[in-house]
C-alpha atoms as a PDB file:
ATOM      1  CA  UNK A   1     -29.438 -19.143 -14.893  1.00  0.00           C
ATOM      2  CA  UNK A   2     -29.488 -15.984 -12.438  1.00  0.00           C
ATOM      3  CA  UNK A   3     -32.152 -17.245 -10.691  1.00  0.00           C
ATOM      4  CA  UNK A   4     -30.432 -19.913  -9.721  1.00  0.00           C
ATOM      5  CA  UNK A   5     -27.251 -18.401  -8.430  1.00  0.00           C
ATOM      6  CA  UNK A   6     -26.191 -19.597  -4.724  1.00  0.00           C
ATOM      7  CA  UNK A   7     -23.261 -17.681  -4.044  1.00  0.00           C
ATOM      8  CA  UNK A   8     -21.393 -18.756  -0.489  1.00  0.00           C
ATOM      9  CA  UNK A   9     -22.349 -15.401   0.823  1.00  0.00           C
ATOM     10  CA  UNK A  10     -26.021 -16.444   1.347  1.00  0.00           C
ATOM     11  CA  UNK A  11     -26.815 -17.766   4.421  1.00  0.00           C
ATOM     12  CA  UNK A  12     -30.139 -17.904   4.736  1.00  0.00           C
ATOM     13  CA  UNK A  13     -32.847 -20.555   2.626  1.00  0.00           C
ATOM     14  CA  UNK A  14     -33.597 -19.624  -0.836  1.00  0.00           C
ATOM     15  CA  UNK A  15     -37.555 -20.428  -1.803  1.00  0.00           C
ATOM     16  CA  UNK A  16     -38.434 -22.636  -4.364  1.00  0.00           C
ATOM     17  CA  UNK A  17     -41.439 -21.736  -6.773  1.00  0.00           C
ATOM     18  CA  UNK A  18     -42.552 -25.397  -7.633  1.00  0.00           C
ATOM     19  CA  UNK A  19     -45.295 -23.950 -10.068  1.00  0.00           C
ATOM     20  CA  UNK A  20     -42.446 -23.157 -12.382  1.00  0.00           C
ATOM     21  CA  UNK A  21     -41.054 -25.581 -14.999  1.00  0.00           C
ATOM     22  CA  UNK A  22     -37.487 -25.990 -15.948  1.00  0.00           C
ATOM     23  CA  UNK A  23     -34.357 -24.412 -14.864  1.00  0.00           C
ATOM     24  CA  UNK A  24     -34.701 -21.092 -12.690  1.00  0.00           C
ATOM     25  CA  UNK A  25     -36.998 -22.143 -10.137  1.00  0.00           C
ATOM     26  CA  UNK A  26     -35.717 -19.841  -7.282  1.00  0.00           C
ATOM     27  CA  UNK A  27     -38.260 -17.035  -6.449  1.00  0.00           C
ATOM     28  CA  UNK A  28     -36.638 -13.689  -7.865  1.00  0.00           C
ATOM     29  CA  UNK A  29     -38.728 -11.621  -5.443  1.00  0.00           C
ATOM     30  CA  UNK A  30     -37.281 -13.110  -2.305  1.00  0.00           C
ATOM     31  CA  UNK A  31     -35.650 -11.127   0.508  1.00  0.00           C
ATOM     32  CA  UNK A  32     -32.306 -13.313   1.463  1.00  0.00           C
ATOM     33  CA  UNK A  33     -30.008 -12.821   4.239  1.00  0.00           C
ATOM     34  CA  UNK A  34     -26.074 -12.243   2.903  1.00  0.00           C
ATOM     35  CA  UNK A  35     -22.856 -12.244   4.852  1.00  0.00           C
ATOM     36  CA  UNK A  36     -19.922 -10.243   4.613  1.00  0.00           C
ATOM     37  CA  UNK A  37     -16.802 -11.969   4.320  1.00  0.00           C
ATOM     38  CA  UNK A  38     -14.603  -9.530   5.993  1.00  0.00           C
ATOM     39  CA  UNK A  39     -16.791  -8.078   8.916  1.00  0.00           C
ATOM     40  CA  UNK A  40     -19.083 -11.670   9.140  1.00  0.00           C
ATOM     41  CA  UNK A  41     -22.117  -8.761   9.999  1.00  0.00           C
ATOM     42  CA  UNK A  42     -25.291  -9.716   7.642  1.00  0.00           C
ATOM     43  CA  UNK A  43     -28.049  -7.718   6.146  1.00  0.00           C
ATOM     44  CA  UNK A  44     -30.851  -8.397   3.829  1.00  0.00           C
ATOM     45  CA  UNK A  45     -31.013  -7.685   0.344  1.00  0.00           C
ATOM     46  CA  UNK A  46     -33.185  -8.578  -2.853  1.00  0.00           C
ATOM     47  CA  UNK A  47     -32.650 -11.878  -4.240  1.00  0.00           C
ATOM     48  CA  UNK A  48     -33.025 -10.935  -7.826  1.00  0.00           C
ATOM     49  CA  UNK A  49     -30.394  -7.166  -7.767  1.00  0.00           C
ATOM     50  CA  UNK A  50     -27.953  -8.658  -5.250  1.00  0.00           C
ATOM     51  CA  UNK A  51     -27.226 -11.945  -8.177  1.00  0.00           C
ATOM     52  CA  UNK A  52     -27.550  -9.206 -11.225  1.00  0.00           C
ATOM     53  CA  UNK A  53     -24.273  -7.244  -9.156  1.00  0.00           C
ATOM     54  CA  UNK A  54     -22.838 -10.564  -7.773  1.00  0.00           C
ATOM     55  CA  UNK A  55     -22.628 -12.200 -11.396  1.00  0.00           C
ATOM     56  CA  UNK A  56     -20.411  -8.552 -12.613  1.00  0.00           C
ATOM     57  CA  UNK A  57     -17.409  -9.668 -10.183  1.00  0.00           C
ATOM     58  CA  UNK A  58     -17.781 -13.584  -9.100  1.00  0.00           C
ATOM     59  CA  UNK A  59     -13.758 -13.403  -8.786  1.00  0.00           C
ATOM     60  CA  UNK A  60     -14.135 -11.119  -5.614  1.00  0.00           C
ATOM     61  CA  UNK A  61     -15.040 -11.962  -2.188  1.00  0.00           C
ATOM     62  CA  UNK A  62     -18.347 -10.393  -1.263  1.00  0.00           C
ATOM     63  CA  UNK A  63     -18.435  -7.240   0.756  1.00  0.00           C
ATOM     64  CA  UNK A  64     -20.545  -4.692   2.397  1.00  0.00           C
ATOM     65  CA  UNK A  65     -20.779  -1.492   1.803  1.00  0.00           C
ATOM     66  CA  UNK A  66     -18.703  -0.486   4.455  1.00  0.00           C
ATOM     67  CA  UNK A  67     -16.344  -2.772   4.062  1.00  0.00           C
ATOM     68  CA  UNK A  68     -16.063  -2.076  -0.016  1.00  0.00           C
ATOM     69  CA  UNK A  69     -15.959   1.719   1.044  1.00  0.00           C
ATOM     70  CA  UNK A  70     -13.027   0.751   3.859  1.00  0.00           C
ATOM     71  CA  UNK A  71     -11.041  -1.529   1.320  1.00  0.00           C
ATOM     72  CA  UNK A  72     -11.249   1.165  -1.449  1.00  0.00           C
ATOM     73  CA  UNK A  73     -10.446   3.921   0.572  1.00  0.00           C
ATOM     74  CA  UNK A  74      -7.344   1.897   1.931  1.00  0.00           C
ATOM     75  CA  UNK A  75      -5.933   1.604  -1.828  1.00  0.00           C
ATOM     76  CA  UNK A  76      -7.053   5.398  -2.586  1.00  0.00           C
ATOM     77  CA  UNK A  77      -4.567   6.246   0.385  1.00  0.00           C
ATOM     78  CA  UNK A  78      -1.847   3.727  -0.415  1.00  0.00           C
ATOM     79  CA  UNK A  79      -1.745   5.110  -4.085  1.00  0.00           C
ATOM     80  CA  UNK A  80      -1.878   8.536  -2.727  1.00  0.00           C
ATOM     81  CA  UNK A  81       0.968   8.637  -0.359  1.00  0.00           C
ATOM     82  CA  UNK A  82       3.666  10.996  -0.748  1.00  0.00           C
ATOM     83  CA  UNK A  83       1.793  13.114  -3.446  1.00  0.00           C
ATOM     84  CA  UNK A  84       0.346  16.896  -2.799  1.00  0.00           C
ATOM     85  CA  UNK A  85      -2.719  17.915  -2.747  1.00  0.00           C
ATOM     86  CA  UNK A  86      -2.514  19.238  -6.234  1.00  0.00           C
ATOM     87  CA  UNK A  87      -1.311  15.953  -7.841  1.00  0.00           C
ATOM     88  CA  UNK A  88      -3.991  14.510  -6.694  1.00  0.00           C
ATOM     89  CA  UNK A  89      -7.122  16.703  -7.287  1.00  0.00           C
ATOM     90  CA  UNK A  90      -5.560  18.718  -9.851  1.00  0.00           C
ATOM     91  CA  UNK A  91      -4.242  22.847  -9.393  1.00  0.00           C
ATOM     92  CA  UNK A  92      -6.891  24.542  -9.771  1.00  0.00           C
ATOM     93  CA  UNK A  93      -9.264  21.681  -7.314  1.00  0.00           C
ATOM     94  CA  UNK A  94      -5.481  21.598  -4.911  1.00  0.00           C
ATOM     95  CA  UNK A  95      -5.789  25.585  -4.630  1.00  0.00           C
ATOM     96  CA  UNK A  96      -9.128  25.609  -3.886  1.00  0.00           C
ATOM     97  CA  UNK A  97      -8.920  22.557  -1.366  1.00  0.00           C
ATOM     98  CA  UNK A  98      -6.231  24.510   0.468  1.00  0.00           C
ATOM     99  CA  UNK A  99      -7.759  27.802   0.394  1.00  0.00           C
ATOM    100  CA  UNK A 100     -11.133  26.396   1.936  1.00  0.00           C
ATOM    101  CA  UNK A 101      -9.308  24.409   4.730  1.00  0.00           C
ATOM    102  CA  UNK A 102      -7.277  27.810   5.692  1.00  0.00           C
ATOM    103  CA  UNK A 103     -10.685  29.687   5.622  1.00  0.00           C
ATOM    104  CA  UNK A 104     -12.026  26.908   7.843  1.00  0.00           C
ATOM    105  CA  UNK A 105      -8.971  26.611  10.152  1.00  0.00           C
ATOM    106  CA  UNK A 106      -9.270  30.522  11.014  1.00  0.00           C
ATOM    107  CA  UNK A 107     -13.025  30.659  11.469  1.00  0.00           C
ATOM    108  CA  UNK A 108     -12.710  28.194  14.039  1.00  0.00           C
ATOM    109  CA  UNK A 109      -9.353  29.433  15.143  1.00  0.00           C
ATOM    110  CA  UNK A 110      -7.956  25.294  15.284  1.00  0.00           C
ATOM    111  CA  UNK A 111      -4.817  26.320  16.169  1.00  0.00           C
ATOM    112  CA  UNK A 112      -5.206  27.233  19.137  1.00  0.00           C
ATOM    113  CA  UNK A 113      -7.633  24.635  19.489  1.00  0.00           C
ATOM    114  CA  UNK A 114      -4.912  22.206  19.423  1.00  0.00           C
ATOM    115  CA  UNK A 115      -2.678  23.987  21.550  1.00  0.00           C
ATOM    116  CA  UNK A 116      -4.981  24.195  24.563  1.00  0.00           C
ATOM    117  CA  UNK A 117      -5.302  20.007  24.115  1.00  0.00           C
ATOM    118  CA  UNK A 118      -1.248  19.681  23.787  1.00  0.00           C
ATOM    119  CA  UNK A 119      -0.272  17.571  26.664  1.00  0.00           C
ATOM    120  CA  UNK A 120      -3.694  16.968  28.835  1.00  0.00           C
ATOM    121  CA  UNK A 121      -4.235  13.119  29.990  1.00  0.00           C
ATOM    122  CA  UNK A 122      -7.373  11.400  28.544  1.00  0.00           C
ATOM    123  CA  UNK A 123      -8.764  12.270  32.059  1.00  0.00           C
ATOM    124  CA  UNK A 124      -8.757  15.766  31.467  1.00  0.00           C
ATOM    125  CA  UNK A 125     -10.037  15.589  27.875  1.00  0.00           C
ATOM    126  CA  UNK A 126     -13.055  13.255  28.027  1.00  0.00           C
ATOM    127  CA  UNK A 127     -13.846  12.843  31.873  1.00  0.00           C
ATOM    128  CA  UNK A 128     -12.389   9.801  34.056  1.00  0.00           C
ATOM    129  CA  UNK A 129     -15.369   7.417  33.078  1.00  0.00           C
ATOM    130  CA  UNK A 130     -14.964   7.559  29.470  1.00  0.00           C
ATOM    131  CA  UNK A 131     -10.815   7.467  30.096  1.00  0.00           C
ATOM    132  CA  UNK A 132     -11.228   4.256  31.850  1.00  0.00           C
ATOM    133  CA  UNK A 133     -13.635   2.513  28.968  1.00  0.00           C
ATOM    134  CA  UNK A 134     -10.872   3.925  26.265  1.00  0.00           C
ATOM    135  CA  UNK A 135      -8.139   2.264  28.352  1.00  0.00           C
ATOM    136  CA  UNK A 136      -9.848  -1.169  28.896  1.00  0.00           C
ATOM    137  CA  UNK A 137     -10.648  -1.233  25.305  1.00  0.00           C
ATOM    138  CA  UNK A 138      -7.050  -0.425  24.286  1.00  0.00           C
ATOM    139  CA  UNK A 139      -5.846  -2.630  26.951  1.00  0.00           C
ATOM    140  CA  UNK A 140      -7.821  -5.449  25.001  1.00  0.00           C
ATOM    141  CA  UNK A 141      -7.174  -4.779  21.173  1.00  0.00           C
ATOM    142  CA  UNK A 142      -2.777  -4.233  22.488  1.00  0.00           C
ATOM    143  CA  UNK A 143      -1.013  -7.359  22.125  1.00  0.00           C
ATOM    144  CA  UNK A 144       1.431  -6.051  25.132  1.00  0.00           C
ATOM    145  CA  UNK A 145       0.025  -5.867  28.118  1.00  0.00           C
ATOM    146  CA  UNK A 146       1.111  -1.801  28.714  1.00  0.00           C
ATOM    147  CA  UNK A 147       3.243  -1.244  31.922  1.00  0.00           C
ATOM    148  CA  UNK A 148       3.461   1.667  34.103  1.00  0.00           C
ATOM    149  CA  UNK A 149       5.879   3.126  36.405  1.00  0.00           C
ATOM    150  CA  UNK A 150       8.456   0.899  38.208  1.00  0.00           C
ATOM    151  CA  UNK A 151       6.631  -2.260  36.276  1.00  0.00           C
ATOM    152  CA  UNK A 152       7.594  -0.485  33.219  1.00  0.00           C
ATOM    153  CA  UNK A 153      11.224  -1.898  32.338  1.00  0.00           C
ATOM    154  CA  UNK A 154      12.074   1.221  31.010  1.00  0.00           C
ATOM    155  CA  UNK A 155      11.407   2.946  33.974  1.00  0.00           C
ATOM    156  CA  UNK A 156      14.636   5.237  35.574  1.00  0.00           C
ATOM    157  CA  UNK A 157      16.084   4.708  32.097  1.00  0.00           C
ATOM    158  CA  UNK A 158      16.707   7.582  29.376  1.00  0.00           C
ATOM    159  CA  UNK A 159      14.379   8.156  26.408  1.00  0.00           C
ATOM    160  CA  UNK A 160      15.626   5.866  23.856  1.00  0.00           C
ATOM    161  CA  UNK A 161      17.819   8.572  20.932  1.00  0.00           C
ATOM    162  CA  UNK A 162      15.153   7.761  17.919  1.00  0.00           C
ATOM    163  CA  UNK A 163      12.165   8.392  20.616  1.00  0.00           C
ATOM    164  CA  UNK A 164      10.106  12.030  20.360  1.00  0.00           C
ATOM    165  CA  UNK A 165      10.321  14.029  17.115  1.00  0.00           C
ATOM    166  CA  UNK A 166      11.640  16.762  15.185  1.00  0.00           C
ATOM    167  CA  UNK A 167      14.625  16.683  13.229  1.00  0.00           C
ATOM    168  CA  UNK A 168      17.262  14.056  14.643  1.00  0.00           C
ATOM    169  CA  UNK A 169      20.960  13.790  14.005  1.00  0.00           C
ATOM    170  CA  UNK A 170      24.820  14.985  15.086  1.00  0.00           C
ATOM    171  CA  UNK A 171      26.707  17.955  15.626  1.00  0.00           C
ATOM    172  CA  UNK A 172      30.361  17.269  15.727  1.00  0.00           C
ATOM    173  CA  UNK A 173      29.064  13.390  17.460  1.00  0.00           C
ATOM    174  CA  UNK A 174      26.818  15.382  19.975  1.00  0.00           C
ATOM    175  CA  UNK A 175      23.141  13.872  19.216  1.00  0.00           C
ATOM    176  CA  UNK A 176      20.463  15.802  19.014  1.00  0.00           C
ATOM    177  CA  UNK A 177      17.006  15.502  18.882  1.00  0.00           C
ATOM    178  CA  UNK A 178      15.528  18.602  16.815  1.00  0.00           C
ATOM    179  CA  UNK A 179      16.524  21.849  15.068  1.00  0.00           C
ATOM    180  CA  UNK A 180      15.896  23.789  18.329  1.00  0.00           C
ATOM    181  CA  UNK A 181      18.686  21.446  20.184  1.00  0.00           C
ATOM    182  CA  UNK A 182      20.998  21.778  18.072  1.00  0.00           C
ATOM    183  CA  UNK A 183      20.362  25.770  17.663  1.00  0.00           C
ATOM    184  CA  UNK A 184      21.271  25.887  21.161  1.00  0.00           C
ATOM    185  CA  UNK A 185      24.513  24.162  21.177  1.00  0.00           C
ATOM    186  CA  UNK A 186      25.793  26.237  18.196  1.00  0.00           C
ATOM    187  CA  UNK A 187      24.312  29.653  19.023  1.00  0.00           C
ATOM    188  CA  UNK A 188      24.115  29.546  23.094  1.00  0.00           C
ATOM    189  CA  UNK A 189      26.513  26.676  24.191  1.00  0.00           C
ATOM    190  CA  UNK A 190      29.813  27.277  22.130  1.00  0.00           C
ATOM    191  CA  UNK A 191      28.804  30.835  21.402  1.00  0.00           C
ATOM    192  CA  UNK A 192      29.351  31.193  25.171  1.00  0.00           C
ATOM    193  CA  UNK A 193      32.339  29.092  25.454  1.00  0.00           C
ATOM    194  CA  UNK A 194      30.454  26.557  27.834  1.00  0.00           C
ATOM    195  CA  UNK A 195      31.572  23.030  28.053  1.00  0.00           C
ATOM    196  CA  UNK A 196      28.383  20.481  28.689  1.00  0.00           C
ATOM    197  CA  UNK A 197      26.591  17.547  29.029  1.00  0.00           C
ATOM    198  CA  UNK A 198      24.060  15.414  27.428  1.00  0.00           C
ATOM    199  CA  UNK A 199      21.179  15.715  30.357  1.00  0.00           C
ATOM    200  CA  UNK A 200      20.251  12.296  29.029  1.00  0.00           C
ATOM    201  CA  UNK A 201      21.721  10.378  31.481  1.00  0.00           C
ATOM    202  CA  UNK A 202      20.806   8.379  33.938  1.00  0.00           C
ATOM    203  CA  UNK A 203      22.248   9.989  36.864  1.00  0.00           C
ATOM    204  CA  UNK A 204      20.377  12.984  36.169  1.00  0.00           C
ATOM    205  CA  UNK A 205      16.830  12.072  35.910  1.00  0.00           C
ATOM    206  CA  UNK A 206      14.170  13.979  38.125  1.00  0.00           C
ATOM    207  CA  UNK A 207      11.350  11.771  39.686  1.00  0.00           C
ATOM    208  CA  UNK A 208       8.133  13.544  39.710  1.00  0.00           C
ATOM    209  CA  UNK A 209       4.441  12.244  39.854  1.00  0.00           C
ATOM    210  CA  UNK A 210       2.157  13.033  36.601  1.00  0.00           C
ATOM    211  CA  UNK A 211      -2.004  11.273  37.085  1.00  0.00           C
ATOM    212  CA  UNK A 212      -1.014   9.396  40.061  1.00  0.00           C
ATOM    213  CA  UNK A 213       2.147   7.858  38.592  1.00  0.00           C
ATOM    214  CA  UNK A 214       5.629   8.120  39.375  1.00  0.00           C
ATOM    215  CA  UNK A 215       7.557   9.215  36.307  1.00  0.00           C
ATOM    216  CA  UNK A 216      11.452  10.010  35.390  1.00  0.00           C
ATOM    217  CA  UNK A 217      12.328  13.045  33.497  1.00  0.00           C
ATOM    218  CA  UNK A 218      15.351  14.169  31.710  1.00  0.00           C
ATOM    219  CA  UNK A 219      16.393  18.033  30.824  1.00  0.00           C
ATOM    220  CA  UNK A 220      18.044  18.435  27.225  1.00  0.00           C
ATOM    221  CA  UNK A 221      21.866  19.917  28.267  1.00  0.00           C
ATOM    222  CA  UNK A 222      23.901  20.291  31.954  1.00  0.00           C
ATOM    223  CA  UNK A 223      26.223  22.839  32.112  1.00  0.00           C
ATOM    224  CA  UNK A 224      28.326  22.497  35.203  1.00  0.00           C
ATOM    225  CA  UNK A 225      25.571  22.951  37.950  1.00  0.00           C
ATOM    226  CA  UNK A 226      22.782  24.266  35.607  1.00  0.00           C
ATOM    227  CA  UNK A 227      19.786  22.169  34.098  1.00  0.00           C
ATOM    228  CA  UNK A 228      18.899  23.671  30.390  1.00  0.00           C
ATOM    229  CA  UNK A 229      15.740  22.048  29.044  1.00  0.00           C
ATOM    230  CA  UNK A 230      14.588  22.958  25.183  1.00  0.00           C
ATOM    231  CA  UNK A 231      10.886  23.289  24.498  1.00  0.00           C
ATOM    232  CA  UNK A 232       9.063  25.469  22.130  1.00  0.00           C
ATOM    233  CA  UNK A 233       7.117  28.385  23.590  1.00  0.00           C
ATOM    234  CA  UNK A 234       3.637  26.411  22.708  1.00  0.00           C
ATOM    235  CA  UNK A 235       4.495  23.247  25.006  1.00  0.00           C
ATOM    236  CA  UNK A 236       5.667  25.562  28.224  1.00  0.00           C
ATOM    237  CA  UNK A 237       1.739  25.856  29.706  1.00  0.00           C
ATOM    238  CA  UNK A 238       1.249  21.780  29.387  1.00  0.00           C
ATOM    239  CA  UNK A 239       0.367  19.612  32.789  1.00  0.00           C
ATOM    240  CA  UNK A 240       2.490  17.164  32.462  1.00  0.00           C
ATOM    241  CA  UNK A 241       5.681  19.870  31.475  1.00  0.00           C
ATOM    242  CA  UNK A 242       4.308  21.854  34.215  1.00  0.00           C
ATOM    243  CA  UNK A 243       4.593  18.607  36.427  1.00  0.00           C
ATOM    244  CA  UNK A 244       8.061  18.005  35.605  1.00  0.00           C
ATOM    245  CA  UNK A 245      10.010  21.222  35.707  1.00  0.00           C
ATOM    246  CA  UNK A 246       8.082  21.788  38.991  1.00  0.00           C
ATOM    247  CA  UNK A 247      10.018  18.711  40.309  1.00  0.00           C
ATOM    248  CA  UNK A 248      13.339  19.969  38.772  1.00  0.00           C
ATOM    249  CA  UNK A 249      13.057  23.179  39.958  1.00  0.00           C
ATOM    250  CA  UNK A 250      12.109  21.827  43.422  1.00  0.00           C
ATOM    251  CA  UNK A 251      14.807  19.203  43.267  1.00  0.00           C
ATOM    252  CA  UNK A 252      17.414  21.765  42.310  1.00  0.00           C
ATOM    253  CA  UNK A 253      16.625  24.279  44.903  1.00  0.00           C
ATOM    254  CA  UNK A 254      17.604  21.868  47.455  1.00  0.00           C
ATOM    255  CA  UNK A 255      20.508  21.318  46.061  1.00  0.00           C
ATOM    256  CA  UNK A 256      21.922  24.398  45.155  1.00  0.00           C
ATOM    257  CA  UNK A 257      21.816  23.970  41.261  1.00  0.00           C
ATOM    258  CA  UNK A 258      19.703  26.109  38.720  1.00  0.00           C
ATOM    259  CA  UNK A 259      16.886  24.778  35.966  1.00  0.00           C
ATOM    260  CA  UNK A 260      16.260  27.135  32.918  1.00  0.00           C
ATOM    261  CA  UNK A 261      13.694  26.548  30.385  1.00  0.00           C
ATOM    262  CA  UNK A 262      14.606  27.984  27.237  1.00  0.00           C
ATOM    263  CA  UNK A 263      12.188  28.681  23.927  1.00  0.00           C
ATOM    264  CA  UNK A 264      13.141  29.522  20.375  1.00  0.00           C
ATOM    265  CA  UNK A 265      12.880  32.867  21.506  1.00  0.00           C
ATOM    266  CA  UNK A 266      15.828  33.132  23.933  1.00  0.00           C
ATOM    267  CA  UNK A 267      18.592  32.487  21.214  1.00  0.00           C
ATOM    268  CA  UNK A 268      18.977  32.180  17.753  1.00  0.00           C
ATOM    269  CA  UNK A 269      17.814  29.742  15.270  1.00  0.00           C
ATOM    270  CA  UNK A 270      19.916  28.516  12.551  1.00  0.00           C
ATOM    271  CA  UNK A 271      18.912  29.153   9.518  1.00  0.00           C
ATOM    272  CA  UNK A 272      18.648  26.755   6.136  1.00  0.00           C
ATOM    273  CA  UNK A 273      21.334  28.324   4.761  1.00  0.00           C
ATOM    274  CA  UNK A 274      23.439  27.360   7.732  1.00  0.00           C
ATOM    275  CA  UNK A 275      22.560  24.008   8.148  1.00  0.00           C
ATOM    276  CA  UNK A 276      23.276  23.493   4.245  1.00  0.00           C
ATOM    277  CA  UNK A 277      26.763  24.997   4.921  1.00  0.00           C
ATOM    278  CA  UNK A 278      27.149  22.588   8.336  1.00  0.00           C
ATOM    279  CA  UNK A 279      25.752  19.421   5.915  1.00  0.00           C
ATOM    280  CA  UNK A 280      28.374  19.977   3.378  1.00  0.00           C
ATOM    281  CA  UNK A 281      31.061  20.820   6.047  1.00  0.00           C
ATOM    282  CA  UNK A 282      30.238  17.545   7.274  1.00  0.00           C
ATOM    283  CA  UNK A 283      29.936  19.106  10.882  1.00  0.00           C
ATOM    284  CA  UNK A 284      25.925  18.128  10.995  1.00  0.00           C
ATOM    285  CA  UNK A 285      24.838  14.642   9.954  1.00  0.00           C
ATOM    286  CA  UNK A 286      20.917  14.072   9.780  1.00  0.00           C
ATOM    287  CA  UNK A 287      19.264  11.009  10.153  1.00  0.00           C
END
C-alpha cells in the first residue's frame, strides 16, 4: 500500500509500472516533484523514502526542511523564553556557553564594535545603493506607508512618554525616562535647589537637519535659560546626536541661553539601595 500513496504534496505525475499485477503499481524508483505547504517552493525527492517518512506523520502538513527547521526553532524559542542560559543547557553546558561567548566577545573586542555602529544611518553602514534596496524592500513588506519629516504627523510633536528605553517611571509625578534621568533630578536638580522643566515640550523643540531631513529634537530638563540633555558617555560621538546638539547649541547662542550635555559621569548615580528606599517611600513609581 506505500507504493501507492498520493499525498496532496505531490505535484508532479506518478509512473505507472503496467508489468506489475495487483495493488502497488506505482514505480518505487521514481524521482517526484513535492511542494511545501508553507513556502509553496518545490524540490525533488525519491518516490519510495519520501512515502516511508510521509506515512510516520500523515496528521501534519508537509514541510521542507527549512521550513520544519524554521517551525521547530520557533517553538524551541517560545518554550525558551524567559529562562537562563543554564536552565536551558544545563550548569555545567550554561557556564561553558557563557565563558566561550566572553572569550569570543574580547578576541574580537564587539563592544566596541557596536559602539562605533551606535547611531550611523543605513547610508553610512552599507553604502547608499544597498540603503536604497533595504528601504524599497521594507517599504514593500510595511503595511504603513512610513512618513518623513513634515508628512510625518508626528512631526514638531514630543516623543511620545513610553517611546526610547531604559527604565521608565515617576519621581514625585515628574516622568522620567531612565535611571540616568532620574539620577539627575535627585542628585543635580534638587541637590542644587533648581526649580525646572520637562524639556519635552513643544515650545522647546530644536529643528535641525539629520540625512537630508528636517527633524525636531527635544533636550531632557530646562532650567530657567539652560538646556540639560542626559546621554550616556557611549552615545555623545553619534551623527545624528552630533547633528542635534550642534543645532541646540547654535540655536542657543543666538539667543543668549546655554546647552549642557551631561554623562553619568558628571553627577551621581543612585544606587539600588536608594531606589529600594524611594520604591517603598512611595516617592519613585516604575512602570
Amino acid at each position: 500500500m506505500a507504493y501507492e500513496y498520493r499525498g496532496k504534496e505531490i505535484v508532479s505525475e506518478l509512473v505507472i509500472n503496467q508489468n506489475c499485477k495487483g495493488v502497488g503499481k506505482i514505480k518505487q524508483s521514481q524521482i517526484i516533484t513535492v511542494q511545501c505547504e508553507r513556502c509553496n517552493n518545490k524540490k525533488q525527492v525519491n518516490y519510495y523514502g519520501h512515502v516511508t517518512n510521509r506515512l510516520k506523520s500523515l496528521s501534519t502538513e508537509y514541510n521542507c526542511h527549512t521550513c520544519t527547521a524554521s517551525i521547530l526553532t520557533s517553538n524551541r524559542n517560545k518554550n525558551n523564553k524567559g529562562k537562563h542560559i543554564e536552565e536551558i543547557l544545563g550548569s555545567e553546558k550554561g557556564k561553558l556557553f557563557r565563558d566561550n561567548k566572553r572569550k569570543y566577545a574580547t578576541e574580537n573586542n564587539i563592544k566596541n564594535y557596536f559602539k562605533s555602529k551606535a547611531g550611523l544611518s543605513w547610508e553610512e553602514l552599507y553604502g547608499k545603493e544597498k540603503a536604497d534596496s533595504m528601504k524599497q524592500h521594507h517599504k514593500n513588506i510595511c503595511k504603513l506607508k512610513p512618513m518623513y519629516g513634515i508628512d510625518n504627523y508626528q512631526f514638531g510633536k514630543p516623543a511620545h512618554k513610553l517611546s526610547g528605553k531604559g527604565t521608565k517611571g515617576y519621581y514625585k509625578g515628574t516622568y522620567f525616562r531612565s535611571l540616568m534621568e532620574v539620577s539627575f533630578i535627585i542628585n543635580y536638580l534638587e541637590k542644587n535647589n533648581l526649580k525646572f522643566e520637562n524639556g519635552e515640550l513643544k515650545k522647546y523643540s530644536f529643528k535641525y537637519v539629520h540625512n537630508g531631513r528636517s527633524r525636531n529634537y527635544f533636550c531632557d530638563f530646562v532650567v530657567d535659560d539652560t538646556f540639560y540633555e542626559i546621554k550616556p558617555k557611549s552615545l555623545h560621538d553619534t551623527i545624528q546626536n552630533i547633528d542635534k546638539w550642534e543645532a541646540a547649541q547654535s540655536w542657543c547662542k543666538s539667543n543668549n541661553k546655554i546647552f549642557k550635555v551631561f554623562s553619568e559621569k558628571d553627577y551621581e548615580q543612585l544606587s539600588q539601595n536608594t531606589i529600594d528606599s524611594l520604591i517603598q517611600e512611595n516617592k519613585l513609581i516604575l512602570i
